[in-house]
PDB file of N, CA and C in Angstrom:
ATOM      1  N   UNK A   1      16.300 -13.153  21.911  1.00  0.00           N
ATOM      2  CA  UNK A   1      16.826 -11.833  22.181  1.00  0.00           C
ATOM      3  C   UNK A   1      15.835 -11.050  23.040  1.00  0.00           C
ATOM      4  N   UNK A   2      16.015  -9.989  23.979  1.00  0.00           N
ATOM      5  CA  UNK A   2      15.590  -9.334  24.317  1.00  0.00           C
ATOM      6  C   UNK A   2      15.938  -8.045  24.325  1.00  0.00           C
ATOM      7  N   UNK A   3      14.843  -6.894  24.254  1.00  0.00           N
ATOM      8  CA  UNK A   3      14.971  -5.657  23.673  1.00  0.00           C
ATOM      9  C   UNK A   3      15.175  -5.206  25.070  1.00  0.00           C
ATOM     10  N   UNK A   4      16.492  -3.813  25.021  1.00  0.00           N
ATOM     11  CA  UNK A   4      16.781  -3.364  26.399  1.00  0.00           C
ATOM     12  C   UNK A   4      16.457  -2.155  25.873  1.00  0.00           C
ATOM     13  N   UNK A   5      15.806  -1.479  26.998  1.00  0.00           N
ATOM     14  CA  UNK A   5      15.932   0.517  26.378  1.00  0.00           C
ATOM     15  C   UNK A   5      16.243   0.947  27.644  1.00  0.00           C
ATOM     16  N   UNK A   6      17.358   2.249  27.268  1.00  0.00           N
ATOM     17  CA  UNK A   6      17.810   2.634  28.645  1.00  0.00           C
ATOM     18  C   UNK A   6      16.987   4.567  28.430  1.00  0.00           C
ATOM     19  N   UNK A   7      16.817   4.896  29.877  1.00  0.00           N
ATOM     20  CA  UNK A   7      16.334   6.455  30.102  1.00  0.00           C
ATOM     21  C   UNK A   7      17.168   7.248  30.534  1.00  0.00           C
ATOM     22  N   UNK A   8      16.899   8.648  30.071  1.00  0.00           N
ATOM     23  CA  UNK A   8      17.067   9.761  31.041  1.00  0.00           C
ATOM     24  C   UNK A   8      18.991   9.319  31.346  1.00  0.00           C
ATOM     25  N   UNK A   9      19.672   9.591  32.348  1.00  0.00           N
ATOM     26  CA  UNK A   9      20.715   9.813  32.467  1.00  0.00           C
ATOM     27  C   UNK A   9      21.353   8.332  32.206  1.00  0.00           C
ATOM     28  N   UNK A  10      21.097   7.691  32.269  1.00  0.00           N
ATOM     29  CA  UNK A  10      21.350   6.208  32.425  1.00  0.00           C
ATOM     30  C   UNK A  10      21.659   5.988  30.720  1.00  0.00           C
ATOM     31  N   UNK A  11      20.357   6.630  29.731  1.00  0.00           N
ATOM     32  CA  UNK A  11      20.784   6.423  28.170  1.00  0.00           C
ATOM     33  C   UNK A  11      22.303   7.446  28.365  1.00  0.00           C
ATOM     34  N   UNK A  12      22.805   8.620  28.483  1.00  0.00           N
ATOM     35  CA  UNK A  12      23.506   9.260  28.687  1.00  0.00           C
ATOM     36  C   UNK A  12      24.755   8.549  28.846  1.00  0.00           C
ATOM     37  N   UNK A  13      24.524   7.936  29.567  1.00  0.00           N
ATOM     38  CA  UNK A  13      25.989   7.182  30.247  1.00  0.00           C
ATOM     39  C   UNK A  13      26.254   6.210  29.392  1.00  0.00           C
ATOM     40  N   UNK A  14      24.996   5.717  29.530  1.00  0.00           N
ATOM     41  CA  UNK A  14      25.202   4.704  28.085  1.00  0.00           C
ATOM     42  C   UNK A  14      25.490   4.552  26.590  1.00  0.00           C
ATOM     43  N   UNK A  15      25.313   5.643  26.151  1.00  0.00           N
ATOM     44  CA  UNK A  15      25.776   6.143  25.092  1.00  0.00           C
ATOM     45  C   UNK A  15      24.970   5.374  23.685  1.00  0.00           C
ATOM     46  N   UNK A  16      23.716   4.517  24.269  1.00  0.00           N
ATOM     47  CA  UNK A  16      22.807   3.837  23.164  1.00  0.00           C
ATOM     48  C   UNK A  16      21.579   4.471  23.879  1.00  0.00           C
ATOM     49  N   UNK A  17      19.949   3.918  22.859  1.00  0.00           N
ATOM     50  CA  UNK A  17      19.193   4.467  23.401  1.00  0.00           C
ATOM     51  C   UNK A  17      18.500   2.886  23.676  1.00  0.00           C
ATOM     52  N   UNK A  18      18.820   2.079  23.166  1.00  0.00           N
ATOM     53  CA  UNK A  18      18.412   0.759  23.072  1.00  0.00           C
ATOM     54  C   UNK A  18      19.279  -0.093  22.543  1.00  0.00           C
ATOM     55  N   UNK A  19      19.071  -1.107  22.616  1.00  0.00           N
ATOM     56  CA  UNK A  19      20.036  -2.504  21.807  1.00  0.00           C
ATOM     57  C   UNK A  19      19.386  -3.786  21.985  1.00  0.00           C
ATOM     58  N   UNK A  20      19.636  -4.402  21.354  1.00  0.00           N
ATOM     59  CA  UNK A  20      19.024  -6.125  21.259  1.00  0.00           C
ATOM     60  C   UNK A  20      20.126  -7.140  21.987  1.00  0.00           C
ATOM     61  N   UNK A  21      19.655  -8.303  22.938  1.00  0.00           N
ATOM     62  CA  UNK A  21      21.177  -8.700  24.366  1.00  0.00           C
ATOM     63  C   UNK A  21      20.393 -10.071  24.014  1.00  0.00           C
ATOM     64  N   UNK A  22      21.138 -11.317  24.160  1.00  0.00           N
ATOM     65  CA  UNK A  22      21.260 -12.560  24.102  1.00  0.00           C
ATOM     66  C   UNK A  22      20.188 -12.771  25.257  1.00  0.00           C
ATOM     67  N   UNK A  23      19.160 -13.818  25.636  1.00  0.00           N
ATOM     68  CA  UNK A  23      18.302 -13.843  27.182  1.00  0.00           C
ATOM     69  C   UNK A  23      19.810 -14.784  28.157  1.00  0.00           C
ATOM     70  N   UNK A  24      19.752 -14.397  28.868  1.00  0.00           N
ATOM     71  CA  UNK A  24      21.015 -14.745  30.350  1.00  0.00           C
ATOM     72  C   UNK A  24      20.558 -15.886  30.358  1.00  0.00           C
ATOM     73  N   UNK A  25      21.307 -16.417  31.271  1.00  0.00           N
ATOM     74  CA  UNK A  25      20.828 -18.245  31.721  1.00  0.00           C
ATOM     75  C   UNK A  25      21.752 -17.474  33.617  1.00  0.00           C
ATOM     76  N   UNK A  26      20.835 -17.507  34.664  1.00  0.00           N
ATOM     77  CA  UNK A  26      19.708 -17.501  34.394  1.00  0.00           C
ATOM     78  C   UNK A  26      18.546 -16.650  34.210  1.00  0.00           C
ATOM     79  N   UNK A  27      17.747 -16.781  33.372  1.00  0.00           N
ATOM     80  CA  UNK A  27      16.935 -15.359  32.947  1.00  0.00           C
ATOM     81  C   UNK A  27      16.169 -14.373  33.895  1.00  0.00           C
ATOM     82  N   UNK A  28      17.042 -13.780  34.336  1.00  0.00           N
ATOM     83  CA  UNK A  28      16.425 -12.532  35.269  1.00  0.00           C
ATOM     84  C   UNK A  28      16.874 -11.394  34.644  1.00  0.00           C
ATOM     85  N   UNK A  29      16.667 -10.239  35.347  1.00  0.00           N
ATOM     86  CA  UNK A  29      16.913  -8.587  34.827  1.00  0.00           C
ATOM     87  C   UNK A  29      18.185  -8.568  35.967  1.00  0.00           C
ATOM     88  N   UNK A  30      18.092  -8.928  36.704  1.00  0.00           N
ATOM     89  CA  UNK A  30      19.518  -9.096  37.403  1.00  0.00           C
ATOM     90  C   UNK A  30      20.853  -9.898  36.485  1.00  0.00           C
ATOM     91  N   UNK A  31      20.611 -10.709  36.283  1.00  0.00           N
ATOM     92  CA  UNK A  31      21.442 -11.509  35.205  1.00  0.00           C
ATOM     93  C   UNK A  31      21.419 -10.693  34.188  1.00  0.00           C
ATOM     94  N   UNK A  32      20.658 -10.046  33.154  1.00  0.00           N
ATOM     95  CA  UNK A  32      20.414  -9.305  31.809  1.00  0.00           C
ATOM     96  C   UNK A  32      21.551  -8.087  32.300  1.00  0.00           C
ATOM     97  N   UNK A  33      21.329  -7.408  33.523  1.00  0.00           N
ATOM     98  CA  UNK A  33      21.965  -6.057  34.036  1.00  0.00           C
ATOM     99  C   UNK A  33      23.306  -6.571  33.864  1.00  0.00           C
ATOM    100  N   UNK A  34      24.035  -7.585  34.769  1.00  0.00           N
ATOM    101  CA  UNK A  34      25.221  -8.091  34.582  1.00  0.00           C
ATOM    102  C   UNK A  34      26.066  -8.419  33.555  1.00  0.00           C
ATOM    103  N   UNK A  35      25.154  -9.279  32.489  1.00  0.00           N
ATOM    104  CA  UNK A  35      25.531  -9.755  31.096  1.00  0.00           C
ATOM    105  C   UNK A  35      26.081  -8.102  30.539  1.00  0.00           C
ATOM    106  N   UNK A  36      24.724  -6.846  30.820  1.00  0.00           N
ATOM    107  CA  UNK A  36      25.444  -5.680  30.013  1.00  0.00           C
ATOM    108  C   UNK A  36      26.354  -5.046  30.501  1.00  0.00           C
ATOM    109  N   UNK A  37      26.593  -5.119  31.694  1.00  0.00           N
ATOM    110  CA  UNK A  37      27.940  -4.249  32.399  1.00  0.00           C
ATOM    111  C   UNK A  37      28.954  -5.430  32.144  1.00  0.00           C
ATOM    112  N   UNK A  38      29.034  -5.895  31.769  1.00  0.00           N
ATOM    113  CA  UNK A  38      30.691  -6.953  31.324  1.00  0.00           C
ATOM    114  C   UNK A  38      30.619  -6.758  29.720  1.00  0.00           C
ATOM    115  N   UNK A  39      29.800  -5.928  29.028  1.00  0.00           N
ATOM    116  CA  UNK A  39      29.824  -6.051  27.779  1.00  0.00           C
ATOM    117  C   UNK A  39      30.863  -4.481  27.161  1.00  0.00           C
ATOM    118  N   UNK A  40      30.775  -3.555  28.331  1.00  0.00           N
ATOM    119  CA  UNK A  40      31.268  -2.208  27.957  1.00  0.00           C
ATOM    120  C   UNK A  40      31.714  -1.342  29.007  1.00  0.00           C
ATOM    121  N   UNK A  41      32.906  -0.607  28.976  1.00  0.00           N
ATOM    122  CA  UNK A  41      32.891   0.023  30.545  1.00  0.00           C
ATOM    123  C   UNK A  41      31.591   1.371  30.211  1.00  0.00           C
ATOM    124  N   UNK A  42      30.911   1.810  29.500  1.00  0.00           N
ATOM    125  CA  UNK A  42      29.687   2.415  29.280  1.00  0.00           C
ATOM    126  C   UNK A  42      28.831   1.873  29.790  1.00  0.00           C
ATOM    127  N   UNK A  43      28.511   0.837  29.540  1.00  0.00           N
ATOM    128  CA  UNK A  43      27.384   0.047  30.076  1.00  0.00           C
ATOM    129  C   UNK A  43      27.136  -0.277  31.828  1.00  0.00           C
ATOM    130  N   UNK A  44      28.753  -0.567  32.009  1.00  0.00           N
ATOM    131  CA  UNK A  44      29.266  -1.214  33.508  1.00  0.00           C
ATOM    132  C   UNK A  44      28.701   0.438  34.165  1.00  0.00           C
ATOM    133  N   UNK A  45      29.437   1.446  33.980  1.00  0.00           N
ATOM    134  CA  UNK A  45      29.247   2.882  34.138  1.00  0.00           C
ATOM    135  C   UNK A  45      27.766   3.311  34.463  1.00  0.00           C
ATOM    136  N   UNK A  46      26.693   3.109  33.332  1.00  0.00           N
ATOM    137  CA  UNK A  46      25.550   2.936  33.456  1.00  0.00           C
ATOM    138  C   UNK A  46      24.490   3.024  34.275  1.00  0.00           C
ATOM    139  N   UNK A  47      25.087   1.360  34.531  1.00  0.00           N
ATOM    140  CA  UNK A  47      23.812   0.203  35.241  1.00  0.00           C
ATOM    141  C   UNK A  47      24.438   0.142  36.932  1.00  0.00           C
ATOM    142  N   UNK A  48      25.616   1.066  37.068  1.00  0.00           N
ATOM    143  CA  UNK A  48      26.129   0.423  38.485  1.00  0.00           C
ATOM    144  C   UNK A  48      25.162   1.052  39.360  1.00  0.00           C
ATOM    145  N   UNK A  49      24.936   0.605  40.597  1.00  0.00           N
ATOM    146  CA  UNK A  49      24.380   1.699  41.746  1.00  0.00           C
ATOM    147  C   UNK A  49      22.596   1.572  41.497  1.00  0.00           C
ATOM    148  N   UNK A  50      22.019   2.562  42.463  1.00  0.00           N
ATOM    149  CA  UNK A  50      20.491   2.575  41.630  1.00  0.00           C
ATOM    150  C   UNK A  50      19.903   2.862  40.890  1.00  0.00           C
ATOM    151  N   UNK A  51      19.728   1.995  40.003  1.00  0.00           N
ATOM    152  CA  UNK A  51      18.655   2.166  38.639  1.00  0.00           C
ATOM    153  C   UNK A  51      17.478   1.033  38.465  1.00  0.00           C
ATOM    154  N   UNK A  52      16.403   1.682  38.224  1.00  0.00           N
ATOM    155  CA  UNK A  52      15.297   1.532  38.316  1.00  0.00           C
ATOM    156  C   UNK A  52      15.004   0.737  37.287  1.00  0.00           C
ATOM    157  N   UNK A  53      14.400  -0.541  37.267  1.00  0.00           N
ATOM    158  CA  UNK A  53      14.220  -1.581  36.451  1.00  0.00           C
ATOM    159  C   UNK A  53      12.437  -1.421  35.758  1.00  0.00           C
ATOM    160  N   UNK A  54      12.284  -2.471  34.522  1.00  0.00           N
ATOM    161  CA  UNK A  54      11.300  -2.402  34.235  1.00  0.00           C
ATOM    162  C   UNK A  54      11.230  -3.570  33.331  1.00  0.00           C
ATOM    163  N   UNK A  55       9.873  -4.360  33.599  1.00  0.00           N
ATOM    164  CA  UNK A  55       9.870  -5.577  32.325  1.00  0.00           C
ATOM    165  C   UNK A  55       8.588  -5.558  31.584  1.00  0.00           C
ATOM    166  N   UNK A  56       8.534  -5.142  30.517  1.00  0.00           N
ATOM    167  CA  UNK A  56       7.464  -5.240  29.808  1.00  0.00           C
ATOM    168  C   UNK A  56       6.469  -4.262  30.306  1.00  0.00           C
ATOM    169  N   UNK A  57       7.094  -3.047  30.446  1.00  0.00           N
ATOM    170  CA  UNK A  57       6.412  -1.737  30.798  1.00  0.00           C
ATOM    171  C   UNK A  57       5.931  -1.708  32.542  1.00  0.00           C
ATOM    172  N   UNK A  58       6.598  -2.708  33.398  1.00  0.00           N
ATOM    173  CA  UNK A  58       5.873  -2.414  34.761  1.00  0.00           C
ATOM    174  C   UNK A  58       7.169  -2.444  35.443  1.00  0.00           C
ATOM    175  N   UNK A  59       6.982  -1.793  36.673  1.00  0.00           N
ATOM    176  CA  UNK A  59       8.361  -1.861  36.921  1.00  0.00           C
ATOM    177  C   UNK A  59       8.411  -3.169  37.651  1.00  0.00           C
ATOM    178  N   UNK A  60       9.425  -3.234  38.363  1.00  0.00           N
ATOM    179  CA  UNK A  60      10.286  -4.995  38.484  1.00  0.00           C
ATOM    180  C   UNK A  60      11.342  -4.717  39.633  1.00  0.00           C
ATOM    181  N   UNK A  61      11.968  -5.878  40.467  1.00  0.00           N
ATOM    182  CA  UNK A  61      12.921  -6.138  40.767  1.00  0.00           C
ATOM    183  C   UNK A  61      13.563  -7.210  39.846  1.00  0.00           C
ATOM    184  N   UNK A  62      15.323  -7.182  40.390  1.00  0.00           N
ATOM    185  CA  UNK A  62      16.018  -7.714  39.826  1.00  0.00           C
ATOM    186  C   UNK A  62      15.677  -9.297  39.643  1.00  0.00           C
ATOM    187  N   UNK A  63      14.750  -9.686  40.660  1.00  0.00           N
ATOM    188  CA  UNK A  63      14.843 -11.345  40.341  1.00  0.00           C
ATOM    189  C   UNK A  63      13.090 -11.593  39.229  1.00  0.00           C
ATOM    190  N   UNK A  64      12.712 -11.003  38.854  1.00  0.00           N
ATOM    191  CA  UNK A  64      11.939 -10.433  37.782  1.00  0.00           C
ATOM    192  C   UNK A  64      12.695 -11.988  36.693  1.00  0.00           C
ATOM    193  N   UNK A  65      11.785 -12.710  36.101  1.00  0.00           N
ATOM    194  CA  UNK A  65      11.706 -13.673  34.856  1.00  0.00           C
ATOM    195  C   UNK A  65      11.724 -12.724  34.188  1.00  0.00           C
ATOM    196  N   UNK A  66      12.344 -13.274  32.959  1.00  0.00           N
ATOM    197  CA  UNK A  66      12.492 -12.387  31.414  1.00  0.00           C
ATOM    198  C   UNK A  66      12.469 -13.484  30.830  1.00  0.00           C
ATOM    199  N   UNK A  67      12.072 -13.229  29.236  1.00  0.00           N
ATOM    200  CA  UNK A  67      11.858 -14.812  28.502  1.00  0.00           C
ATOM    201  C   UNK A  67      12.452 -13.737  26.955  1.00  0.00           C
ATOM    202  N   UNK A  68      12.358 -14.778  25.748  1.00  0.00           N
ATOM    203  CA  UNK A  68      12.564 -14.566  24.852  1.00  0.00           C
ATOM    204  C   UNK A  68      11.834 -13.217  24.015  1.00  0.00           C
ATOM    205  N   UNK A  69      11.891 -12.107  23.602  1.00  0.00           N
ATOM    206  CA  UNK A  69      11.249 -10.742  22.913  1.00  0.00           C
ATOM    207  C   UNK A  69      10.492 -10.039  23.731  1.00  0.00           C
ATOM    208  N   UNK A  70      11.345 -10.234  25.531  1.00  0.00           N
ATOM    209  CA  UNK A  70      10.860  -9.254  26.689  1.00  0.00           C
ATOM    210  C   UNK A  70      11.213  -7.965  26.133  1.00  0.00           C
ATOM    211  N   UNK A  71      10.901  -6.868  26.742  1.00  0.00           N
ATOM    212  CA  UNK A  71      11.674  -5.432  26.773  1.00  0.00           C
ATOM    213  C   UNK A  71      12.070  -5.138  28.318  1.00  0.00           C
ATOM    214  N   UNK A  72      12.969  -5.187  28.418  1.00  0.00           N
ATOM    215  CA  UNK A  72      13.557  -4.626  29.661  1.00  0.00           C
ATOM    216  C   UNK A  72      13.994  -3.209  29.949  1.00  0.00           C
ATOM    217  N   UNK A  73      14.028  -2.074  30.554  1.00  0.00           N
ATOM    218  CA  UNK A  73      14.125  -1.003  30.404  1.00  0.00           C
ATOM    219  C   UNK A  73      14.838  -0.274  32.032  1.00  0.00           C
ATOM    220  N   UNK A  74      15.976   0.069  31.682  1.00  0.00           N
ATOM    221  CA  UNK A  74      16.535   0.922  32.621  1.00  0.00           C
ATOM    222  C   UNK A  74      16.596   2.275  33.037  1.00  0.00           C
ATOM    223  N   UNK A  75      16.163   3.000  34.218  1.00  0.00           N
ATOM    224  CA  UNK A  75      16.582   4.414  34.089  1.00  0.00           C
ATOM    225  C   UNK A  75      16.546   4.604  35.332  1.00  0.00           C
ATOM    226  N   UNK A  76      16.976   6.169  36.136  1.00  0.00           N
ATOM    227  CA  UNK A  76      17.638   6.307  37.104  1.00  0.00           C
ATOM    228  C   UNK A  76      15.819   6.357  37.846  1.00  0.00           C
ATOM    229  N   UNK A  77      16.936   6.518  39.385  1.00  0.00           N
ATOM    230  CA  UNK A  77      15.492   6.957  40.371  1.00  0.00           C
ATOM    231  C   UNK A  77      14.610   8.458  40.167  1.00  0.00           C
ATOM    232  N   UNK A  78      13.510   7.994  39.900  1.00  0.00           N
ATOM    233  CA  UNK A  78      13.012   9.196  39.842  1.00  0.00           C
ATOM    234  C   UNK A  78      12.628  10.095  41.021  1.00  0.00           C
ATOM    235  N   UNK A  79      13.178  11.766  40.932  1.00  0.00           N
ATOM    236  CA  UNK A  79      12.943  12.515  42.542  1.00  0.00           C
ATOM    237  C   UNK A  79      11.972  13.471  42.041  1.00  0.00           C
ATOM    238  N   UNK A  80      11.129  13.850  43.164  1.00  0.00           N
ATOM    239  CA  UNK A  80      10.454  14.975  43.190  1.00  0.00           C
ATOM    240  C   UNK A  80      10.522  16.232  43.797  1.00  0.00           C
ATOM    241  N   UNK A  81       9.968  17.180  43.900  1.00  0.00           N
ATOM    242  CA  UNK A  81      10.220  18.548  44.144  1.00  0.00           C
ATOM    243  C   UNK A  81       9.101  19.265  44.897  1.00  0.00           C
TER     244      UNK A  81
END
């Protein structure tokens, strides 16, 4: 399993603040993202468009390895002022 936590508007949409997801075959955060948008139209809602990835506290692109009791973590782009 791997631990997902979603941020900021992205938990919002999502309507969890975290959840526990099966690891994808094949194990990327691209694959993990996909597996959760076919799981809920909340989720699909979510994760569509840009959101900012993270594996094990650093951030990541989508082709990013994930293995078994990763944390993966989603949230929107962050802007400044």
């Amino acid at each position: 399993m791997v631990t997902v936590k979603f941020f900021a508007q992205v938990r919002e949409l999502a309507g969890v603040e975290s959840l526990q997801a099966p690891l994808p075959q094949p194990a990327t955060v691209d694959a993990l993202r996909n597996q959760l948008m076919q799981q809920s139209p909340a989720l699909n809602e979510a994760l569509q468009g840009n959101v900012l990835m993270a594996h094990n506290q650093s951030l990541c692109d989508g082709n990013t390895v994930i293995a078994e009791q990763d944390e993966v973590a989603f949230f929107p782009p962050v802007t400044g002022g």
